[in-house]
Protein backbone atom coordinates (compact mmCIF):
# COMPACT_ATOMS: atom_id res chain seq x y z
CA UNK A 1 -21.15 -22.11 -45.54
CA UNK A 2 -24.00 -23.74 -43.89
CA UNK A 3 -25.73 -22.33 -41.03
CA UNK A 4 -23.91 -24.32 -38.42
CA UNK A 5 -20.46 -23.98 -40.28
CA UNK A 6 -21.16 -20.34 -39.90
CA UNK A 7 -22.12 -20.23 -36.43
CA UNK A 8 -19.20 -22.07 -35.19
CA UNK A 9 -16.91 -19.69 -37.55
CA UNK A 10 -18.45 -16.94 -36.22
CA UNK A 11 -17.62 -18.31 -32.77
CA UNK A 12 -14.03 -18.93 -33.45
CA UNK A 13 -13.30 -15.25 -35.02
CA UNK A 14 -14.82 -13.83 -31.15
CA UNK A 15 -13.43 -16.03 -29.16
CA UNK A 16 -9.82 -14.15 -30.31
CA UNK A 17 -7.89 -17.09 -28.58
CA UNK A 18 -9.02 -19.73 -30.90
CA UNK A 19 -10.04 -17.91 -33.95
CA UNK A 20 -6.53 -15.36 -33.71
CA UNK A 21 -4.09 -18.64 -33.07
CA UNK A 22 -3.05 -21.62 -35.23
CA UNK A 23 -6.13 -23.38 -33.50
CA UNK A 24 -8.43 -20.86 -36.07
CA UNK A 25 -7.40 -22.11 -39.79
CA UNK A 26 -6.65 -25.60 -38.57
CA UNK A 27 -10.18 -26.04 -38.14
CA UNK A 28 -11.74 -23.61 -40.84
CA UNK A 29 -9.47 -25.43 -43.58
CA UNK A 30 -12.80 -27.78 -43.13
CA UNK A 31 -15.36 -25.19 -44.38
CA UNK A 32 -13.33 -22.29 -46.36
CA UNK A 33 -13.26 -21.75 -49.63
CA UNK A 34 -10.75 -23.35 -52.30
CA UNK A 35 -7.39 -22.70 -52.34
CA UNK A 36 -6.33 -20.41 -55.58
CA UNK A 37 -6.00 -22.52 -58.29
CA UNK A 38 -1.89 -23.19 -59.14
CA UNK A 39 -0.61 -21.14 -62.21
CA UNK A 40 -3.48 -18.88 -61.72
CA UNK A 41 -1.22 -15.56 -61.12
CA UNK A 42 1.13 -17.13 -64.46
CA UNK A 43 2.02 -13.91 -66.63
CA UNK A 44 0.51 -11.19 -64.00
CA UNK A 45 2.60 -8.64 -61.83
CA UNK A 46 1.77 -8.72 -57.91
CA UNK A 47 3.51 -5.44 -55.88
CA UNK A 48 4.00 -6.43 -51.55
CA UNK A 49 5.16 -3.91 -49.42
CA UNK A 50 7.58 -4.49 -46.12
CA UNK A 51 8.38 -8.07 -48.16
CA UNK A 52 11.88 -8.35 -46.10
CA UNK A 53 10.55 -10.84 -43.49
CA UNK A 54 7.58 -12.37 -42.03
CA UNK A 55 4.83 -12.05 -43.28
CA UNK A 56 5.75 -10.11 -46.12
CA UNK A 57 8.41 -12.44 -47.47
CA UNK A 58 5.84 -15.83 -46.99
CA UNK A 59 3.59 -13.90 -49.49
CA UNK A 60 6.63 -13.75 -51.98
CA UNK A 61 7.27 -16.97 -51.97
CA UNK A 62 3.18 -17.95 -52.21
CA UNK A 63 2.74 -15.38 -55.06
CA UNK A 64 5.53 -16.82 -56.70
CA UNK A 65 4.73 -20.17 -56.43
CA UNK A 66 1.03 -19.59 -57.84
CA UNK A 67 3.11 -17.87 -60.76
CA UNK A 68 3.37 -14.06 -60.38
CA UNK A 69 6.00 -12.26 -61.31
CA UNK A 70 6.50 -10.68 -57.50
CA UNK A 71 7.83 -6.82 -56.91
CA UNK A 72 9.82 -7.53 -53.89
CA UNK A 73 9.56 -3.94 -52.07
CA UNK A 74 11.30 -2.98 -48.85
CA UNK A 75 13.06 0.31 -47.65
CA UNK A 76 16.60 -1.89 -47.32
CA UNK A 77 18.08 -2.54 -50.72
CA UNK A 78 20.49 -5.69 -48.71
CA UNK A 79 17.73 -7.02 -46.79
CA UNK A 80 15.79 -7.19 -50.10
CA UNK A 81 18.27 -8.86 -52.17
CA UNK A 82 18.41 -11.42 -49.27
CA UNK A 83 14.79 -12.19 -49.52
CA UNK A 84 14.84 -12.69 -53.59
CA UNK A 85 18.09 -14.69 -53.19
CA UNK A 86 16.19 -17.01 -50.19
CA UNK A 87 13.11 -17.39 -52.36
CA UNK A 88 15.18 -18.43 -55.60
CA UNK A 89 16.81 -21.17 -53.71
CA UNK A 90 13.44 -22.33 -52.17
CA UNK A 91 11.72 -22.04 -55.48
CA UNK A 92 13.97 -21.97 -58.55
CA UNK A 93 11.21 -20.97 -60.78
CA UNK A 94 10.42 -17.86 -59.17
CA UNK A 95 10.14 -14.37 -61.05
CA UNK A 96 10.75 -11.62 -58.80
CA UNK A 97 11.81 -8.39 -59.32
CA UNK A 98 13.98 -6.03 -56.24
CA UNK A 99 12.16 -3.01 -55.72
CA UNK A 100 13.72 -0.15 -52.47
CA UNK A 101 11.18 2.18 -51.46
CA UNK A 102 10.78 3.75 -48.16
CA UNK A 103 6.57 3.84 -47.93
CA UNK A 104 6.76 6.05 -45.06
CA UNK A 105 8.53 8.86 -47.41
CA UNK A 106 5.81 10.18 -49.50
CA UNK A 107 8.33 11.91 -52.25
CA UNK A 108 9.71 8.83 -51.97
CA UNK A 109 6.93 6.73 -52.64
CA UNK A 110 6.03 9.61 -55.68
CA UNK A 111 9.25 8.85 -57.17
CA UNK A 112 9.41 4.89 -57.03
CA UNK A 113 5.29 5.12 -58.20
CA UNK A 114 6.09 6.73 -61.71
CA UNK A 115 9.33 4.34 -61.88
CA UNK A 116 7.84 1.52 -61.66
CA UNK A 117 4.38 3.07 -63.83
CA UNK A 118 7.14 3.33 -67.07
CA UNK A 119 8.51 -0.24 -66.57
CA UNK A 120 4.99 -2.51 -66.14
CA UNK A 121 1.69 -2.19 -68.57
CA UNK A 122 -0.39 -4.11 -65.45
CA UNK A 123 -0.70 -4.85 -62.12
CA UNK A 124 -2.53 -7.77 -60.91
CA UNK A 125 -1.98 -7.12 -56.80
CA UNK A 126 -0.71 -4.78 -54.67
CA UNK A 127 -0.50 -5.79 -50.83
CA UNK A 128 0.11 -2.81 -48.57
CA UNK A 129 2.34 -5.07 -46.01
CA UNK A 130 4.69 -2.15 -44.36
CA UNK A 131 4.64 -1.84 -40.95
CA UNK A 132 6.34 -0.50 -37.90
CA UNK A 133 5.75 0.20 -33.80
CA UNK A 134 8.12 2.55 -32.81
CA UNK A 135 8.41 3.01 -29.10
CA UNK A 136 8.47 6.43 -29.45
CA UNK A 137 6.79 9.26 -31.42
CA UNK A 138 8.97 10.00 -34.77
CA UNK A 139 7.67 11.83 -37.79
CA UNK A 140 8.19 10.94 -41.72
CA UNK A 141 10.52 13.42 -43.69
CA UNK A 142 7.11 15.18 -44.21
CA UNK A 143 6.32 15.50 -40.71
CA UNK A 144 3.66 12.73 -39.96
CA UNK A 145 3.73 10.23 -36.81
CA UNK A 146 5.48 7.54 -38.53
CA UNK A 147 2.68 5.02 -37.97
CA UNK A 148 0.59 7.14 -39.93
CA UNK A 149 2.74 7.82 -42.77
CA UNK A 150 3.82 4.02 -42.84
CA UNK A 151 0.30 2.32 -43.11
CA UNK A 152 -1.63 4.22 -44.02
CA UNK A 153 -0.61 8.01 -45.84
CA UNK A 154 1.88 6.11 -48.39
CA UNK A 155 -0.42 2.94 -49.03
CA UNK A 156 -3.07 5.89 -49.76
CA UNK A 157 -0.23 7.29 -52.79
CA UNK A 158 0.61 4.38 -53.63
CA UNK A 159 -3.06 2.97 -54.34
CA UNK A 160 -3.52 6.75 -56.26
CA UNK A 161 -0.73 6.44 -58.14
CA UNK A 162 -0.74 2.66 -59.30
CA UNK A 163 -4.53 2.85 -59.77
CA UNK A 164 -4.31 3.09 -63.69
CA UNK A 165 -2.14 -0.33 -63.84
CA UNK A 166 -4.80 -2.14 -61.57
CA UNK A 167 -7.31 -1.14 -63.92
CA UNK A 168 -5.01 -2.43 -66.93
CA UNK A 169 -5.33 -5.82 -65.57
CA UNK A 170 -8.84 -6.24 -66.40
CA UNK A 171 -7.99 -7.31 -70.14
CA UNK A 172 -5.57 -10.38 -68.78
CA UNK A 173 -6.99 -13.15 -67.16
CA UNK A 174 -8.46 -13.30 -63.95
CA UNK A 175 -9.95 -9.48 -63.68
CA UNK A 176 -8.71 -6.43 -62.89
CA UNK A 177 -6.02 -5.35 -59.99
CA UNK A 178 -6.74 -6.05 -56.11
CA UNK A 179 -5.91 -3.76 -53.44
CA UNK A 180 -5.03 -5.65 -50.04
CA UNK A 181 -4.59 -3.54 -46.86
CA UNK A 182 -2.67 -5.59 -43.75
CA UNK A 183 -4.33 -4.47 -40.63
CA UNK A 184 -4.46 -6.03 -37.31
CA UNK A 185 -7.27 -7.56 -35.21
CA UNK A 186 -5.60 -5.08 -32.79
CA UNK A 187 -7.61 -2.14 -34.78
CA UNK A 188 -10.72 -3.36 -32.68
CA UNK A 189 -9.39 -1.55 -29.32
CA UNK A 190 -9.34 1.88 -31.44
CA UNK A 191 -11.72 4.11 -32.71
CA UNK A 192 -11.08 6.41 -35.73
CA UNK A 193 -9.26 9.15 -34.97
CA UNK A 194 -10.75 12.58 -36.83
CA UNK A 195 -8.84 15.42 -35.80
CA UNK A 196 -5.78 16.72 -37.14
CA UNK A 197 -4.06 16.23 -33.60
CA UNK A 198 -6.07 12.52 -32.88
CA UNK A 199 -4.98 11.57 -36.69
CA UNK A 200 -1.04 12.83 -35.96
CA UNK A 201 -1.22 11.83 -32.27
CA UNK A 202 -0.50 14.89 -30.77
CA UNK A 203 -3.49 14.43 -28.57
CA UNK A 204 -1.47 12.80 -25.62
CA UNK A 205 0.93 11.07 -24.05
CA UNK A 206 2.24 8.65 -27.34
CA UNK A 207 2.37 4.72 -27.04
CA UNK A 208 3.25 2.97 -30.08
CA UNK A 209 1.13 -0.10 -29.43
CA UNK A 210 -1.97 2.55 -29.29
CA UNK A 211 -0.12 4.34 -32.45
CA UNK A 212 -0.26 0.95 -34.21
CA UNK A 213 -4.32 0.34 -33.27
CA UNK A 214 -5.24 3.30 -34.14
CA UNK A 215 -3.74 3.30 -37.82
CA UNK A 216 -4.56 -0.22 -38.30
CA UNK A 217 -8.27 1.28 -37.85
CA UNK A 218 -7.60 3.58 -40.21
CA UNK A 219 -6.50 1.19 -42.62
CA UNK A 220 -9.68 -0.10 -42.40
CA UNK A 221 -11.69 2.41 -42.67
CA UNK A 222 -10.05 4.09 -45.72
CA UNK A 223 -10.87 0.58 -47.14
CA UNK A 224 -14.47 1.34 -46.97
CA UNK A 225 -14.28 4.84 -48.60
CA UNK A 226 -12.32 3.67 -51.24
CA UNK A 227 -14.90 1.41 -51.99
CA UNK A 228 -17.10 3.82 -51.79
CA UNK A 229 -15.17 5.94 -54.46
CA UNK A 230 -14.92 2.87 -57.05
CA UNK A 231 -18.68 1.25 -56.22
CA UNK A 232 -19.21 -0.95 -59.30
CA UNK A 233 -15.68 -0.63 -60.43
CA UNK A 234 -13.70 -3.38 -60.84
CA UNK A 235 -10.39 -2.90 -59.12
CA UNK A 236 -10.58 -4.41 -55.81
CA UNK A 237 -9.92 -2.92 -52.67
CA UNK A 238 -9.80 -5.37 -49.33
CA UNK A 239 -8.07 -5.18 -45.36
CA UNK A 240 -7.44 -7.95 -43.65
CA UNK A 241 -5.63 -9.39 -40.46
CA UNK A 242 -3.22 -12.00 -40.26
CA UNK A 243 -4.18 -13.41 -36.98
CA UNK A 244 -1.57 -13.50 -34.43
CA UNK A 245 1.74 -14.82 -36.15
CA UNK A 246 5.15 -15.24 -35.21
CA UNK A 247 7.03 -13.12 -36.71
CA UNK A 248 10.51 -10.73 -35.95
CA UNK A 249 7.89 -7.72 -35.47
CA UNK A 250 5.62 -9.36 -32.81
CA UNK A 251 9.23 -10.75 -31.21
CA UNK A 252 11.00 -7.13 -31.33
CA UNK A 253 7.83 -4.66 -30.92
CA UNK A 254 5.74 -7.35 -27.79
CA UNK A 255 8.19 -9.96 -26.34
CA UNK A 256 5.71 -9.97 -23.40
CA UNK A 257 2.41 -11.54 -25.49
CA UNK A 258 4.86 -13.23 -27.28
CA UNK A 259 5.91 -15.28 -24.25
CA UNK A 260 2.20 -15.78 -23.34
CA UNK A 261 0.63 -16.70 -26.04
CA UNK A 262 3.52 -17.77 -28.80
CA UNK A 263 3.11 -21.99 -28.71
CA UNK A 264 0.04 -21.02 -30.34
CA UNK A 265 1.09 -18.15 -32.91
CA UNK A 266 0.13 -19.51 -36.37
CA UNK A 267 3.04 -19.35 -38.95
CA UNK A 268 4.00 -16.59 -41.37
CA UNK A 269 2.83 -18.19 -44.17
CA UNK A 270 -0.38 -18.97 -42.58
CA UNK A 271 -0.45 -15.61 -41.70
CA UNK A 272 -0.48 -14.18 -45.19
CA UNK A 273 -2.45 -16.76 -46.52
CA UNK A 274 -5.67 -14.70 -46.82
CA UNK A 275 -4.05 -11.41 -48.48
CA UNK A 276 -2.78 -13.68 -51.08
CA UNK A 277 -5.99 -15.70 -51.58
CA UNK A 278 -7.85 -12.42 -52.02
CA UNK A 279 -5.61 -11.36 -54.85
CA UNK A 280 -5.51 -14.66 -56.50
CA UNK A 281 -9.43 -15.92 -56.15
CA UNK A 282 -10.75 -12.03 -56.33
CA UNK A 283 -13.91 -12.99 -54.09
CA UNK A 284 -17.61 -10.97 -54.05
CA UNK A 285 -17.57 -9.37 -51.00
CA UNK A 286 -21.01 -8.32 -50.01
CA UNK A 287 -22.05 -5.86 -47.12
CA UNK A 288 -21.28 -2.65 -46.46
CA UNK A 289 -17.16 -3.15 -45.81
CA UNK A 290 -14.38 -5.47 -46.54
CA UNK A 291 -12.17 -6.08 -43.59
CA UNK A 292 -10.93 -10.19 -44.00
CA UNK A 293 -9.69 -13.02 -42.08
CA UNK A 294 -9.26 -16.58 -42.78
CA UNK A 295 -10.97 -16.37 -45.96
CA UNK A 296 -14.17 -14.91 -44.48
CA UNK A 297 -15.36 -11.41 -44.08
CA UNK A 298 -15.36 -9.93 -40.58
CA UNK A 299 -17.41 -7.40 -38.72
CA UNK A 300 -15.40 -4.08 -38.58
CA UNK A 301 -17.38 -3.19 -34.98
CA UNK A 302 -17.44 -5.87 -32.03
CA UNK A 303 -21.30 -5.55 -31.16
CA UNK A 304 -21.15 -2.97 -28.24
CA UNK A 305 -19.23 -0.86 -30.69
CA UNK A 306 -20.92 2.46 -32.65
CA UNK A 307 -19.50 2.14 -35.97
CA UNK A 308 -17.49 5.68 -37.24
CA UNK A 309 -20.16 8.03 -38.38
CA UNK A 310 -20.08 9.30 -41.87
CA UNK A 311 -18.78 13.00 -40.75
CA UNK A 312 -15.87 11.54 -38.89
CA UNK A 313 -14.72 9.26 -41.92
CA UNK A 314 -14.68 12.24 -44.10
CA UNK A 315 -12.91 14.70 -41.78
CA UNK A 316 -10.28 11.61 -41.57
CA UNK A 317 -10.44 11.14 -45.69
CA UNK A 318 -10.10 14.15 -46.29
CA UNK A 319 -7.20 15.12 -43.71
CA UNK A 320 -5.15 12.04 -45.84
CA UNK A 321 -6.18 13.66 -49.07
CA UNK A 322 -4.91 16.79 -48.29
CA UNK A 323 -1.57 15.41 -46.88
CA UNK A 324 -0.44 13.16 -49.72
CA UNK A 325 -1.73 15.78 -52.06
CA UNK A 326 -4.79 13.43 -53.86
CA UNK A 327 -7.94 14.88 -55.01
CA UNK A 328 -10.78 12.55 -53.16
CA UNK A 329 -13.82 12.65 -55.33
């Protein structure tokens, strides 16, 4: 990316309007990098979470079509057999395996982990997709705000538990297994959280949009200590943000922005385009985190931001470790 290229990207990505909308990739599509090549996922598993609409199910269908054999997961076993039987009809040649699995349950997501660890040898990607707003505060079966135990305390297990069959990948082509985190660009509006009543949200009056920021910062910040934890390892760990898509959770969870801004919304599949292009394409990512959009990594911290300090991330690292029941190294 030349120096101009980069400036006006840089531009684009601030400006939120035109870098978040369909205005953003219609003009990067100039200047970012190559689209995966096709067949390159032939032969290799790929695991996406919340795949039963949106943006989870246009990432099934683009896994599928670059080859993969695709793990369609949701929490609904109908609305999941829906999605496989669209898919099929859209792309005959499509591999794709139903998988139910409620990410928010962590015995849950225990029990569907060493499943689905006796029926595969590899995994090539696993895209932590699940997501919910609830209007209200509600608590997993373990007692955790939902929001936490939906994106980010199960991805956490999950990424545990599977980490063995990302590693396996790295004697098939293409590398080993990549991580992919779904955050939002709304994670910029909330600091970390490091206290066990800021983490549950028991420190006020609850508001699921704030719920949602505040994991989806999270999200990103585990990012960067798991890659502290696997420095020079070669399973991949990434978070990224669609943009702002159209899709049945930005119509059910904000009608109102939706009305505003949706002639501009970019589509789901544009939406999960970068998730998918990090598993395929496995990119160096240099610097000291890996937050993603359109192709491009993104500052974590808008300029008048502080950045988390070190003693907060581990308080918060630690808190997950000790509710899924993981040993953080």
């Amino acid at each position: 990316m030349s120096a101009l290229t980069a400036l006006a990207d840089g531009f684009l990505d601030r400006s939120l309007v035109l870098g978040y909308t369909k205005i953003g990739p219609s003009l990067r599509r100039h200047w970012w990098p190559a689209d995966p090549q096709p067949g390159c996922l032939d032969g290799q598993r790929v695991v996406v979470t919340g795949a039963t609409s949106g943006i989870g199910e246009a990432m099934v269908t683009l896994f599928a079509a670059l080859g993969a054999t695709v793990h369609v997961l949701g929490r609904n076993p109908a609305k999941v057999a829906t999605v496989v039987a669209d898919v099929r009809r859209a792309l005959p040649s499509a591999t794709l395996v139903e998988e139910v699995c409620d990410v928010g349950d962590l015995d849950a997501v225990r029990a569907w982990c060493d499943d689905f660890s006796g029926r595969v040898d590899s995994l090539r990607g696993l895209v932590h997709n699940a997501g919910t707003l609830p209007a209200e505060r509600t608590e997993s079966p373990q007692g955790h705000e939902m929001t936490l135990a939906v994106h980010v305390l199960g991805p956490h297990l999950m990424t545990e538990r599977l980490l063995p069959l990302l590693g396996a990948a790295a004697d098939r082509p293409g590398g080993a297994g990549s991580v992919v985190w779904m955050s939002s660009g709304g994670m910029y509006s909330a600091g970390l959280r490091s206290t066990p009543d800021e983490i549950e949200y028991r420190d006020g009056t609850y508001d699921g949009v704030r719920g949602y920021a505040r994991t989806k910062r999270m999200q990103v910040e585990i990012v960067d200590a798991w890659n502290d934890r696997l420095r020079g390892g070669e399973v991949r760990i990434e978070s990224c943000h669609p943009g702002w898509a159209a899709t049945p959770g930005v119509s059910d969870s904000l009608p109102g922005f939706e009305k505003v801004m949706g002639r501009l919304f970019r589509d789901a599949a544009c939406g999960a385009d970068t998730a998918v292009w990090l598993v395929a394409n496995r990119p160096d990512s240099t610097g000291t985190h890996h937050f993603w959009h359109d192709r491009a990594p993104r500052p974590t911290t808008y300029p008048v931001q502080r950045r988390p300090d070190l003693a907060a991330r581990r308080a918060f690292v630690d808190y997950v470790a000790a509710a899924t029941g993981t040993v953080w190294p």
